[in-house]
Protein backbone atom coordinates (compact mmCIF):
# COMPACT_ATOMS: atom_id res chain seq x y z
CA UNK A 1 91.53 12.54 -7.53
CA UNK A 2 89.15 9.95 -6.07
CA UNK A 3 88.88 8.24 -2.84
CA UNK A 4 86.88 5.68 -0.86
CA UNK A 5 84.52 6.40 1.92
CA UNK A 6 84.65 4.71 5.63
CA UNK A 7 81.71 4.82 7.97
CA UNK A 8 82.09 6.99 11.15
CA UNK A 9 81.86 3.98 13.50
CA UNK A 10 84.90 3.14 11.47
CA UNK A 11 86.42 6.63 12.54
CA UNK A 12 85.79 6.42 15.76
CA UNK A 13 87.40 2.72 16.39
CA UNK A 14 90.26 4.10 14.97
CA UNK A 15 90.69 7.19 16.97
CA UNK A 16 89.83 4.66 19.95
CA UNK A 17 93.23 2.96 19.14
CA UNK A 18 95.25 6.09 18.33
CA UNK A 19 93.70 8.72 19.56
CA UNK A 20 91.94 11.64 17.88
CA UNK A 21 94.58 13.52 16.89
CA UNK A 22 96.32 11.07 14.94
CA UNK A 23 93.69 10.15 12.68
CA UNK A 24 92.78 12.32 9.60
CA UNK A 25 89.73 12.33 7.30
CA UNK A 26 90.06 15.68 6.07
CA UNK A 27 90.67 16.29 2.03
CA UNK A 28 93.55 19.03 2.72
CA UNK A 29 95.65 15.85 4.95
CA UNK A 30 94.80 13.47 2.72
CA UNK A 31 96.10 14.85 -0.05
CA UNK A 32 99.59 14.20 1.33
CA UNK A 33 98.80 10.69 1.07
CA UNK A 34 97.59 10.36 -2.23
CA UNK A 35 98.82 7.33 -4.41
CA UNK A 36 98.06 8.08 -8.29
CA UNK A 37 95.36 10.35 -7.67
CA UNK A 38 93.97 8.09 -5.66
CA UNK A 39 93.46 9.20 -1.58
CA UNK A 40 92.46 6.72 0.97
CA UNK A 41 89.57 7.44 2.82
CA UNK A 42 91.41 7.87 6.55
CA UNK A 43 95.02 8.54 7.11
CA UNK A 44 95.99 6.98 10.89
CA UNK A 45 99.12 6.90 12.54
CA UNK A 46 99.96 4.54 15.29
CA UNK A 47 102.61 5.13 18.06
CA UNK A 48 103.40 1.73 18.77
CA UNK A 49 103.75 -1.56 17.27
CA UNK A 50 100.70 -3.25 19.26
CA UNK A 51 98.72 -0.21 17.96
CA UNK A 52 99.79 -1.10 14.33
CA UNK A 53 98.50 -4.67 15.13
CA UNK A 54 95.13 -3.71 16.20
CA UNK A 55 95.06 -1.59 13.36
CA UNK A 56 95.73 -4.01 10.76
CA UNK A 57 93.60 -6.30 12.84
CA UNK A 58 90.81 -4.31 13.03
CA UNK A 59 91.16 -3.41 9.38
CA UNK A 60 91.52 -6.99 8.32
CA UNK A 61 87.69 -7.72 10.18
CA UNK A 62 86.28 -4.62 8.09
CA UNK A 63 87.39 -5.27 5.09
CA UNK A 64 90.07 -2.18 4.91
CA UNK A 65 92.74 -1.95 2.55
CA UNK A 66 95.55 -0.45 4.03
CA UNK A 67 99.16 1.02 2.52
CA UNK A 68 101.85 1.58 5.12
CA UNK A 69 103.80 5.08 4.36
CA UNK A 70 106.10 7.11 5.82
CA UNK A 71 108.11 10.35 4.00
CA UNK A 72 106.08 9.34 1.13
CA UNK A 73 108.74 9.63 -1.22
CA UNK A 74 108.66 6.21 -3.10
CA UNK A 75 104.61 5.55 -3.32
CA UNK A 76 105.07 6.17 -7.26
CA UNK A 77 106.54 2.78 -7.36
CA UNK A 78 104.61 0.24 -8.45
CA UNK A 79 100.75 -0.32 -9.61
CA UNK A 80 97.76 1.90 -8.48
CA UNK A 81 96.75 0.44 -5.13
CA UNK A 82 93.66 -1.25 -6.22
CA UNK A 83 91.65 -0.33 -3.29
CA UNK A 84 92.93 2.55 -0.57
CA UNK A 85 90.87 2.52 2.33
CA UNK A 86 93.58 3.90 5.26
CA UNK A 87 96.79 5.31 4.70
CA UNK A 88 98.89 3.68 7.80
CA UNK A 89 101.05 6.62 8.72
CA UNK A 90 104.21 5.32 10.54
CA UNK A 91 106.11 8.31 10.99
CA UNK A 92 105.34 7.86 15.04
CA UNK A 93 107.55 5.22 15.30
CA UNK A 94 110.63 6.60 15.21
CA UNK A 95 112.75 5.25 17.73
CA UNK A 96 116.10 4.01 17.99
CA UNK A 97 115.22 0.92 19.87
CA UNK A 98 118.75 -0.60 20.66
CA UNK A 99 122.61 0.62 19.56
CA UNK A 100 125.67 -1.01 20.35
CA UNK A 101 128.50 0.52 18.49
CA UNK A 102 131.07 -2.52 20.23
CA UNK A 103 129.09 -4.90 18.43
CA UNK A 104 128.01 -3.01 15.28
CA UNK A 105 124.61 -3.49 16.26
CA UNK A 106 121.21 -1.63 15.77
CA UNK A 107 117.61 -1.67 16.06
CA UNK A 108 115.34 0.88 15.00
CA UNK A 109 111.94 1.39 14.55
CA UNK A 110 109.86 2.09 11.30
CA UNK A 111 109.23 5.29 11.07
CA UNK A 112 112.94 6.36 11.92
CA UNK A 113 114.15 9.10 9.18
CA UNK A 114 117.43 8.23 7.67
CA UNK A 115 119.05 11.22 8.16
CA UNK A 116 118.39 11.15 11.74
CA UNK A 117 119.79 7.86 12.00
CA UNK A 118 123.03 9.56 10.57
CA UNK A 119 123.67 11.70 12.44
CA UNK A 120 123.45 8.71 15.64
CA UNK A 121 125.70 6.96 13.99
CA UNK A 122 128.18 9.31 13.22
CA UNK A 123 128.59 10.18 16.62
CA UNK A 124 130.49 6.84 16.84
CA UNK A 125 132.02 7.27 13.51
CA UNK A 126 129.87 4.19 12.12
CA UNK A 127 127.11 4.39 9.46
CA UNK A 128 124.85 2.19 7.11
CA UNK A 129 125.60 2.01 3.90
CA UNK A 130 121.78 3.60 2.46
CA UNK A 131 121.94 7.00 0.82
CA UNK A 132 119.31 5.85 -1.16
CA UNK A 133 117.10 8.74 -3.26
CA UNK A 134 115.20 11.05 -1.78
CA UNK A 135 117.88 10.76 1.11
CA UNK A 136 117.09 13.74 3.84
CA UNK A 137 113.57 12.43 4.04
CA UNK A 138 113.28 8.84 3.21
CA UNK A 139 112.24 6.52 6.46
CA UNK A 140 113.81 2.99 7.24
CA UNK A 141 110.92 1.22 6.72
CA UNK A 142 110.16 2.63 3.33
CA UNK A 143 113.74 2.28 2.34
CA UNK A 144 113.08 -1.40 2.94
CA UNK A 145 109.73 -1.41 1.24
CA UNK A 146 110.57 0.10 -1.53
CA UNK A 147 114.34 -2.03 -2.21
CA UNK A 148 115.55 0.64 -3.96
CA UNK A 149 119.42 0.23 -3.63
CA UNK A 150 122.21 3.25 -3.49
CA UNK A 151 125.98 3.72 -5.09
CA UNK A 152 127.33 2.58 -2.08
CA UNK A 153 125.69 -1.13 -3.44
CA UNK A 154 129.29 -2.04 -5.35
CA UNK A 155 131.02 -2.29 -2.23
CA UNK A 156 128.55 -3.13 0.84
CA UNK A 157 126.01 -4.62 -1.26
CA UNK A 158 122.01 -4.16 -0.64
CA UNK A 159 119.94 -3.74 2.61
CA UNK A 160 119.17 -7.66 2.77
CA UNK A 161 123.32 -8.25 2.59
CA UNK A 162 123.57 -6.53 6.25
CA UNK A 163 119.85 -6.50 7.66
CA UNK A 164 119.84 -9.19 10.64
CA UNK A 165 115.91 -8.83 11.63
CA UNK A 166 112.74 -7.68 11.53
CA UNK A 167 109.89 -7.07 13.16
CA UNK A 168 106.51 -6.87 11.13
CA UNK A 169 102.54 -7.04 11.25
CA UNK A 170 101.14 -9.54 8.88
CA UNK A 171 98.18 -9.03 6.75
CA UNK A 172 95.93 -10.77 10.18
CA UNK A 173 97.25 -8.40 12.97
CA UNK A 174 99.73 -10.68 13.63
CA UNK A 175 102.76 -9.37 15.24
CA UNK A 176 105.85 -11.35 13.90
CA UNK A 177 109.58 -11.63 13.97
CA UNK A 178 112.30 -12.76 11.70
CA UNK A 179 115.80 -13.15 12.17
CA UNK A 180 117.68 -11.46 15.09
CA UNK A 181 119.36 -8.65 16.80
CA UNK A 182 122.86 -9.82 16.39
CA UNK A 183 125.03 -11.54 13.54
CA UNK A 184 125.47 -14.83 15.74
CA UNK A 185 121.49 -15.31 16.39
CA UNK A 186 120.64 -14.81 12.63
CA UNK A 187 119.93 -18.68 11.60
CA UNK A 188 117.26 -20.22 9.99
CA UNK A 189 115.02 -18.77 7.65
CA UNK A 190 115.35 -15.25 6.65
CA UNK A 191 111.72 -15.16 6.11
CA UNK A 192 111.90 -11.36 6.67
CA UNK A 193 113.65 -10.39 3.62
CA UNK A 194 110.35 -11.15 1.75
CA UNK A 195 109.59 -7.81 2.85
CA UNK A 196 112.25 -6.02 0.72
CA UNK A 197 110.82 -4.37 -2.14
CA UNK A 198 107.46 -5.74 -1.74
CA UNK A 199 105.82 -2.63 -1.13
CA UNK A 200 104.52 -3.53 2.17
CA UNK A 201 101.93 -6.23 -0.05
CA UNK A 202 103.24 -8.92 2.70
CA UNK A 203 103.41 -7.05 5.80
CA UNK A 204 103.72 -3.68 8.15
CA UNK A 205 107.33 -2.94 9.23
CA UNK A 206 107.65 -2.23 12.46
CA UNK A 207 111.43 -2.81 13.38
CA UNK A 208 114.44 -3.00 11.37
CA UNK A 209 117.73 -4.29 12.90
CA UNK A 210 120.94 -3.73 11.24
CA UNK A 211 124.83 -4.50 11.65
CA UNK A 212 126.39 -1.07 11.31
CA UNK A 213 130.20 -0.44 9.45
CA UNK A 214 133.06 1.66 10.36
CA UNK A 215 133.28 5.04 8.62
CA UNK A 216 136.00 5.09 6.09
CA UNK A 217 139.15 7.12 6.95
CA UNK A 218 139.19 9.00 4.01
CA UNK A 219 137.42 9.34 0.76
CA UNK A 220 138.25 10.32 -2.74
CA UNK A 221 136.13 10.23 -5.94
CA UNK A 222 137.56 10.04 -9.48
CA UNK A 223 135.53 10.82 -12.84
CA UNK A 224 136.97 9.29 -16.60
CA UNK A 225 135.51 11.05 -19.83
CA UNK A 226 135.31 8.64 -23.05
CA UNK A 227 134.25 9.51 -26.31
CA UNK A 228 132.02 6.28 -25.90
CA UNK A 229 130.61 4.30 -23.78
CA UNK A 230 132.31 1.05 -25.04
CA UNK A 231 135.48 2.98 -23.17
CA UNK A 232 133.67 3.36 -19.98
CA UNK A 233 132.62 -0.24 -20.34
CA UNK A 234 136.17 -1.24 -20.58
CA UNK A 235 137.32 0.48 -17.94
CA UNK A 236 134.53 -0.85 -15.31
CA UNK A 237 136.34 -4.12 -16.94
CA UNK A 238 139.60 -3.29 -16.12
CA UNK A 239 138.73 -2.60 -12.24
CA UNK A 240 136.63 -5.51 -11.69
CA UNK A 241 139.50 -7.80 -13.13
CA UNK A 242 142.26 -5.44 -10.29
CA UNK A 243 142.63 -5.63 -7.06
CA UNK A 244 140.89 -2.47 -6.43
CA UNK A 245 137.87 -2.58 -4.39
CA UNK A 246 136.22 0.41 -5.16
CA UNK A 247 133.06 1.90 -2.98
CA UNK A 248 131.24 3.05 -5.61
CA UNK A 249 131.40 2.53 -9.54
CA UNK A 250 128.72 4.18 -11.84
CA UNK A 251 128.68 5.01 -15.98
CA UNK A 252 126.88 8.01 -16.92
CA UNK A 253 125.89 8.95 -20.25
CA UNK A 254 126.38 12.33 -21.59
CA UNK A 255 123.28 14.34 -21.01
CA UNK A 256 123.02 13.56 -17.79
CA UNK A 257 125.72 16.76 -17.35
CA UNK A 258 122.64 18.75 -18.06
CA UNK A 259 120.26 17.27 -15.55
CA UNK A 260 123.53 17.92 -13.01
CA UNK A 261 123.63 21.46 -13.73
CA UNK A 262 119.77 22.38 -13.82
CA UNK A 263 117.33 23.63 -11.38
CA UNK A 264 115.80 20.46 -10.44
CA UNK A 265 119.47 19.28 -8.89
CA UNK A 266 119.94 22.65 -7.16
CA UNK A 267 116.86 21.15 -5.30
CA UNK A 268 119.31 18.41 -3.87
CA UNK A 269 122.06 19.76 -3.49
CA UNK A 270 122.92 23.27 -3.51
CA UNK A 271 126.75 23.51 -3.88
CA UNK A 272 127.24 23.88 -7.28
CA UNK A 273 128.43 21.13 -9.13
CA UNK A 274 132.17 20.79 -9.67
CA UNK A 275 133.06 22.40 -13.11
CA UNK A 276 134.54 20.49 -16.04
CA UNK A 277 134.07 17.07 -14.25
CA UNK A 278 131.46 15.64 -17.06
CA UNK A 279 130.44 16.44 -20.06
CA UNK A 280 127.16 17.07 -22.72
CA UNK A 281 129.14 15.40 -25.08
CA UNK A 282 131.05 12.68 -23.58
CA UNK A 283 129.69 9.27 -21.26
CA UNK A 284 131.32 9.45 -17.82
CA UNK A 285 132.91 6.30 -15.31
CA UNK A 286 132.72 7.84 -11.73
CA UNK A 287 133.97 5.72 -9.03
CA UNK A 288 134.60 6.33 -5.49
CA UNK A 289 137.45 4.95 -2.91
CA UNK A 290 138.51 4.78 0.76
CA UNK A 291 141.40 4.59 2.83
CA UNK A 292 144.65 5.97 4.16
CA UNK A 293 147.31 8.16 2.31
CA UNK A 294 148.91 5.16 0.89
CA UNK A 295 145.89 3.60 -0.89
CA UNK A 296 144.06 6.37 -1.87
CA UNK A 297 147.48 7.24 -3.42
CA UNK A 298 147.51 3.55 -5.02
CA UNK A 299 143.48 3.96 -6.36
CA UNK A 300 144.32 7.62 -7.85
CA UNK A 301 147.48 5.96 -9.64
CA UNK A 302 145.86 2.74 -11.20
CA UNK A 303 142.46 4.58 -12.25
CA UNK A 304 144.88 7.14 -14.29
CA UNK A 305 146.82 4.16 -15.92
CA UNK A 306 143.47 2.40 -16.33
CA UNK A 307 141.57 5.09 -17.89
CA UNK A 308 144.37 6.30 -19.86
CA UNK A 309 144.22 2.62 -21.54
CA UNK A 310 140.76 2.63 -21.83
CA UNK A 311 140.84 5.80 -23.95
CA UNK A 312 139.81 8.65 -21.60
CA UNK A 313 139.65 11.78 -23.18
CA UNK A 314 140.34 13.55 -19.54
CA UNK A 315 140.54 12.70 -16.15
CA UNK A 316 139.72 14.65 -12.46
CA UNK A 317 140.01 13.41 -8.70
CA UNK A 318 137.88 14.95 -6.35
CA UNK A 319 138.38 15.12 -3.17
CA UNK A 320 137.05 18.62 -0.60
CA UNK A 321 134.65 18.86 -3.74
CA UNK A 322 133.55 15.37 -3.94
CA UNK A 323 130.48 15.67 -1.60
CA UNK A 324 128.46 18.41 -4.24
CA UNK A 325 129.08 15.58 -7.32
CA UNK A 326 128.64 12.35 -4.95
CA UNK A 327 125.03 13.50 -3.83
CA UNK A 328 123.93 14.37 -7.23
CA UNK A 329 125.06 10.51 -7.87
CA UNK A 330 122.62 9.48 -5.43
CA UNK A 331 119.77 11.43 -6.20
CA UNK A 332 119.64 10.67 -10.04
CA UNK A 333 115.88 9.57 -9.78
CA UNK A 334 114.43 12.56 -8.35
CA UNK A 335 116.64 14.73 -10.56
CA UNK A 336 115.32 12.64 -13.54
CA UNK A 337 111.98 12.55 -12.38
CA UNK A 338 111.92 16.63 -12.00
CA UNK A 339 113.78 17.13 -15.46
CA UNK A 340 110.55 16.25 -17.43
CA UNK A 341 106.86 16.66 -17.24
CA UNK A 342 106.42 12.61 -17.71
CA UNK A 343 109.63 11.19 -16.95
CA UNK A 344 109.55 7.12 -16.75
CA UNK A 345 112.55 5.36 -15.59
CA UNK A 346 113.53 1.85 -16.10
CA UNK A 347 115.93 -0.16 -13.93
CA UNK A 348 117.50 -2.75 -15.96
CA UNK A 349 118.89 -6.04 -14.43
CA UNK A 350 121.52 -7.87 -16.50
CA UNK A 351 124.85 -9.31 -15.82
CA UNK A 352 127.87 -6.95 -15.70
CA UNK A 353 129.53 -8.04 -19.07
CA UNK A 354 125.94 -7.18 -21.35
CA UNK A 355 125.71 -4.04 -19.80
CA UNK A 356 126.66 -2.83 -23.24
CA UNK A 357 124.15 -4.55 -25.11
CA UNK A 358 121.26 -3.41 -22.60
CA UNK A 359 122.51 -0.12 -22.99
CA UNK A 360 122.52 -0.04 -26.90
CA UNK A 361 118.76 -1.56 -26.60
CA UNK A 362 117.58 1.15 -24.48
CA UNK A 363 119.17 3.55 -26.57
CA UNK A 364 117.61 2.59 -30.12
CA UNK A 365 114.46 2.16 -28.38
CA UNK A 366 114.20 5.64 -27.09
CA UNK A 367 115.69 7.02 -30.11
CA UNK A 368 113.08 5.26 -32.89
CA UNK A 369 110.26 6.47 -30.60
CA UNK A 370 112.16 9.61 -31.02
CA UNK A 371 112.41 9.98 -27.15
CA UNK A 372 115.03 12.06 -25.17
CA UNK A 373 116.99 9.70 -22.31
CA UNK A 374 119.55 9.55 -20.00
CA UNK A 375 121.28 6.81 -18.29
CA UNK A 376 123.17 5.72 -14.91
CA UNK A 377 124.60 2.43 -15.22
CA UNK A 378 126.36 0.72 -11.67
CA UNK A 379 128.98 -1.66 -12.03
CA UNK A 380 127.10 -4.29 -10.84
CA UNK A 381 124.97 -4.57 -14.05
CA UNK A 382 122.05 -2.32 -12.68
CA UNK A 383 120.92 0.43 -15.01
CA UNK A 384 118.35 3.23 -14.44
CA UNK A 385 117.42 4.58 -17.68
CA UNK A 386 115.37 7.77 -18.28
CA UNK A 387 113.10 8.67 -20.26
CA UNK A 388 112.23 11.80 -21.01
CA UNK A 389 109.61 12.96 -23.18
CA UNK A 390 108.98 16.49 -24.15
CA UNK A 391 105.00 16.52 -23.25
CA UNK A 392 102.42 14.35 -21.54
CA UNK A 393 100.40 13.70 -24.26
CA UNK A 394 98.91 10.35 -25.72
CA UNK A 395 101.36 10.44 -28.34
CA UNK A 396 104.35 10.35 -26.20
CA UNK A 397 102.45 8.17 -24.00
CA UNK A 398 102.49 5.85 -27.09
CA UNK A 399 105.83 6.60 -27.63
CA UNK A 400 107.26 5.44 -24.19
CA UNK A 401 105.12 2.13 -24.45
CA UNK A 402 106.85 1.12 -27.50
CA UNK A 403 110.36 2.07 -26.60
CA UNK A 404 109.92 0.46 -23.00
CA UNK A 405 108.35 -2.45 -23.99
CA UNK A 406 111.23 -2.91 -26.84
CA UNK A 407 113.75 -2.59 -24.34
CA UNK A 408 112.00 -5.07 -21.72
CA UNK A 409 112.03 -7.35 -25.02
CA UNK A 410 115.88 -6.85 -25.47
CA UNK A 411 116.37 -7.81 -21.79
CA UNK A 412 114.97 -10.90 -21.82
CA UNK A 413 117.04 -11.99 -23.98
CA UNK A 414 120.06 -10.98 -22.45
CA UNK A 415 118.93 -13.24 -19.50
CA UNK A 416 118.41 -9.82 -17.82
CA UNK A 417 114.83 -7.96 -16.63
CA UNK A 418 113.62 -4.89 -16.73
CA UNK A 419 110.68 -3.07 -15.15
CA UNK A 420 109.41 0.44 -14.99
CA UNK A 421 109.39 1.83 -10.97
CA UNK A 422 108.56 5.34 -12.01
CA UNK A 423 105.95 6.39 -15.10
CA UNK A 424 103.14 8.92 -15.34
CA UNK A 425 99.73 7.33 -12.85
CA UNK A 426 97.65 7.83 -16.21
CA UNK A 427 100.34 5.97 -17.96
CA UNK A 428 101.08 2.17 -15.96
CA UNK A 429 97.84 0.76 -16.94
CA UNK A 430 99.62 0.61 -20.66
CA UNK A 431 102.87 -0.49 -19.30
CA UNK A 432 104.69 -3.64 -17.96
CA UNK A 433 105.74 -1.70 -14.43
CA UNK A 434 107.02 -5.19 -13.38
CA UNK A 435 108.20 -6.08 -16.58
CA UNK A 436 106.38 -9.49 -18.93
CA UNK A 437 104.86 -12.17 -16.83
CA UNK A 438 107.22 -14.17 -14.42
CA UNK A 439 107.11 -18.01 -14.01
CA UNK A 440 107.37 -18.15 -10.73
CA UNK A 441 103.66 -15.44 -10.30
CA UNK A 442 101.74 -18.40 -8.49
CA UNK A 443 104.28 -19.02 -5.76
CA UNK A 444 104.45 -15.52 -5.38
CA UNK A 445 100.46 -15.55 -5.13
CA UNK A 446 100.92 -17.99 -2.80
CA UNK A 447 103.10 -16.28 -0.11
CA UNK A 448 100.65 -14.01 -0.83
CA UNK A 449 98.14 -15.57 0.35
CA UNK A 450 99.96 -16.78 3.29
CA UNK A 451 100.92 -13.54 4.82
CA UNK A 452 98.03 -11.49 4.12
CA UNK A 453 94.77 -14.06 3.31
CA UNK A 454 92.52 -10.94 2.71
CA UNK A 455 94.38 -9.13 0.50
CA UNK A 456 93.80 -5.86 2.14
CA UNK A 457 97.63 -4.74 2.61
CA UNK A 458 98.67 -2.56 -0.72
CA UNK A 459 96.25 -4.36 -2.54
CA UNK A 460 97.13 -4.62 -6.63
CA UNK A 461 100.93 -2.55 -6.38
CA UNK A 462 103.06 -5.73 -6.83
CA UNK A 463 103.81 -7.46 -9.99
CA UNK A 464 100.84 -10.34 -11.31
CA UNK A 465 98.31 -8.19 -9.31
CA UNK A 466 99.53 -9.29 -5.72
């Protein structure tokens, strides 16, 4: 691993702002924070938002690149940082600032773990619609950094389709805010969803505010076996054409049974995974729904009928079981990621109806590079597709740069795009993590530019360099 080196005047202005105690230099703490084998030189962790500010501004006067982190969970995605000077620890700001379950309303700090949030929520029988990956650790503000999305996407959409505000640091110590605290004061510009998925290259989170949904009454979950994935594919078809509104909708292919049932998912989730539900031989359409007795009895009906005429070779409903198959849903990526010793996973962007085609690309690339794989496909045209090779050698890094760069190739021109969030640190210097050169890199520069002039916030992680 290699790091940078700060002087102790450095040090000590930063434990003037935070205090001694939260600021760590040692190799043991650091360690946590390390990005690609690479370890920042300081790892500080402000308890307030004007403390962030005079970090950042402080920083920005020294020269300091900075990367904002909180579980640490999702720092794989992305480029190598290319300079790490302070990790900016935000795990101190984890506050619920404001909640008012009348108005589906909320405002929470940063640092605020998801699964705490939860459980607030639930008191009021309201949640948000996030179990992303990684889900019992994963902050708010690196849920928003990162934009990685969740099953519950087919029905409530993304984070930026109910996220009303923001609060954030820019790359000058400037304390900003976007947006608003409540549905009827968001107008304008929603310059704050710039900071979804950019890795925190734009600015430091500091306050998320949310509108908040109604739990569902009840919940069921219903898995189709086909003998091919053209028959999964035709049943997503038939549901999107119904009037079914479905929460969740995702096509599994058939050795993802195996990753279900190993070790690496017992991690996860330890209730054992319901028996006979998928198969090792067979792709998979899982889909979950919500509501009373009367249309949960309506879903269960038409998903029978529809995956009886989409060729189903068997059919189960879950229901008391459903939570021990529903979380292995959501945590697909780290299962993946643990399943190999240089797993890389692509998420594929394409419309719904060349989700086929995408698939089939993916597929012959792996296979000619003589690759093992396994796929999760949402019904919204979003694939994450795994790679996993047997070793970490050159030759399979070789391997994986020809079959991802094929596939990135076959996107394109099915007017889709594909990039690589997850690949071996030795490996991205030989991939396309952001997949082939976008038009639109100098605007993005540009913003850039804008929001952080000295480039010192997770310098080099974004796509073009940014």
């Amino acid at each position: 691993m290699t790091s940078s080196a700060i002087s102790a005047s450095v040090t000590s202005r930063l434990c003037e702002i935070v205090g001694a105690a939260n600021v760590a230099s040692d190799f043991a703490q650091l360690a946590t924070y390390e990005i690609d084998r690479k370890l920042p030189a300081a790892a500080v962790r402000p308890g307030s938002s004007e403390e962030v500010a005079e970090i950042v501004k402080f920083a920005a006067s020294e020269k300091l690149a900075l990367v904002a982190t909180g579980a640490r969970t999702k720092l794989g995605i992305g480029y190598t940082p290319s300079c790490y000077d302070l990790a900016l620890d935000m795990t101190r700001l984890n506050k619920v600032i404001a909640y008012d379950p009348g108005d589906l309303t909320l405002s929470v700090e940063a640092g605020v773990p998801l699964a705490k949030l939860a459980q607030v929520l639930a008191e009021h029988r309201q949640f948000l619609p996030l179990p992303v990956p990684f889900v019992n650790r994963t902050t708010i503000g690196g849920l928003i950094a990162s934009g990685v999305d969740s099953p519950l996407r087919q029905f409530y959409g993304t984070a930026r389709d109910f996220l009303l505000g923001m609060e954030y640091v820019t790359g000058e110590g400037v304390a900003t805010k976007s947006g608003g605290r409540v549905v009827k004061n968001v107008t304008g510009y929603d310059i704050h969803k710039l900071m979804i998925g950019a890795l925190g290259t734009l600015g430091v989170i500091t306050r998320v505010n949310f509108k908040t949904f109604p739990m569902p009454l009840a919940t069921r979950g219903f898995i189709a076996r086909f003998p091919t994935v053209e028959n999964a594919l035709e049943m997503r078809r038939r549901i999107a054409q119904s009037a079914l509104t479905p929460l969740t909708l995702e096509i599994f292919s058939p050795r993802v049974a195996e990753l279900f049932s190993s070790d690496a998912a017992s991690h996860y989730e330890r209730a054992p995974m319901p028996a006979n539900v998928i198969s090792n031989t067979e792709w998979a359409l899982t889909t979950g729904y919500a509501g009373n007795e009367r249309v949960l009895e309506r879903f269960a009906n038409d998903l029978k009928r529809m995956a009886q005429e989409s060729g189903a070779t068997g059919a189960t409903t879950l229901a008391d079981n459903l939570p021990p198959a529903w979380a292995r849903k959501r945590e697909f990526v780290p299962i993946a990621l643990a399943s190999s010793p240089a797993t890389t996973i692509m998420k594929i962007s394409v419309p719904p109806m060349r989700m086929k085609d995408a698939l089939a690309a993916a597929q012959k690339a792996a296979e000619s590079s003589n690759l093992g794989w396994a796929a999760m496909a949402r019904g919204v045209g979003i694939i994450y597709f795994a790679i996993l090779p047997n070793d970490h050698t050159e030759e399979y890094r070789e391997r994986v740069a020809n079959a991802t760069g094929a596939t990135q190739e076959a996107c394109a021109k099915l007017t889709g795009h594909a990039t690589i969030p997850w690949a071996p640190a030795e490996w991205k210097h030989t991939l396309q993590i952001w997949g082939p050169p976008r038009p639109d890199a100098a605007q993005m520069q540009k913003i850039k530019s804008v929001f952080d002039p000295q480039n010192i916030l997770s310098p080099g992680r974004f796509a073009g360099g940014i």
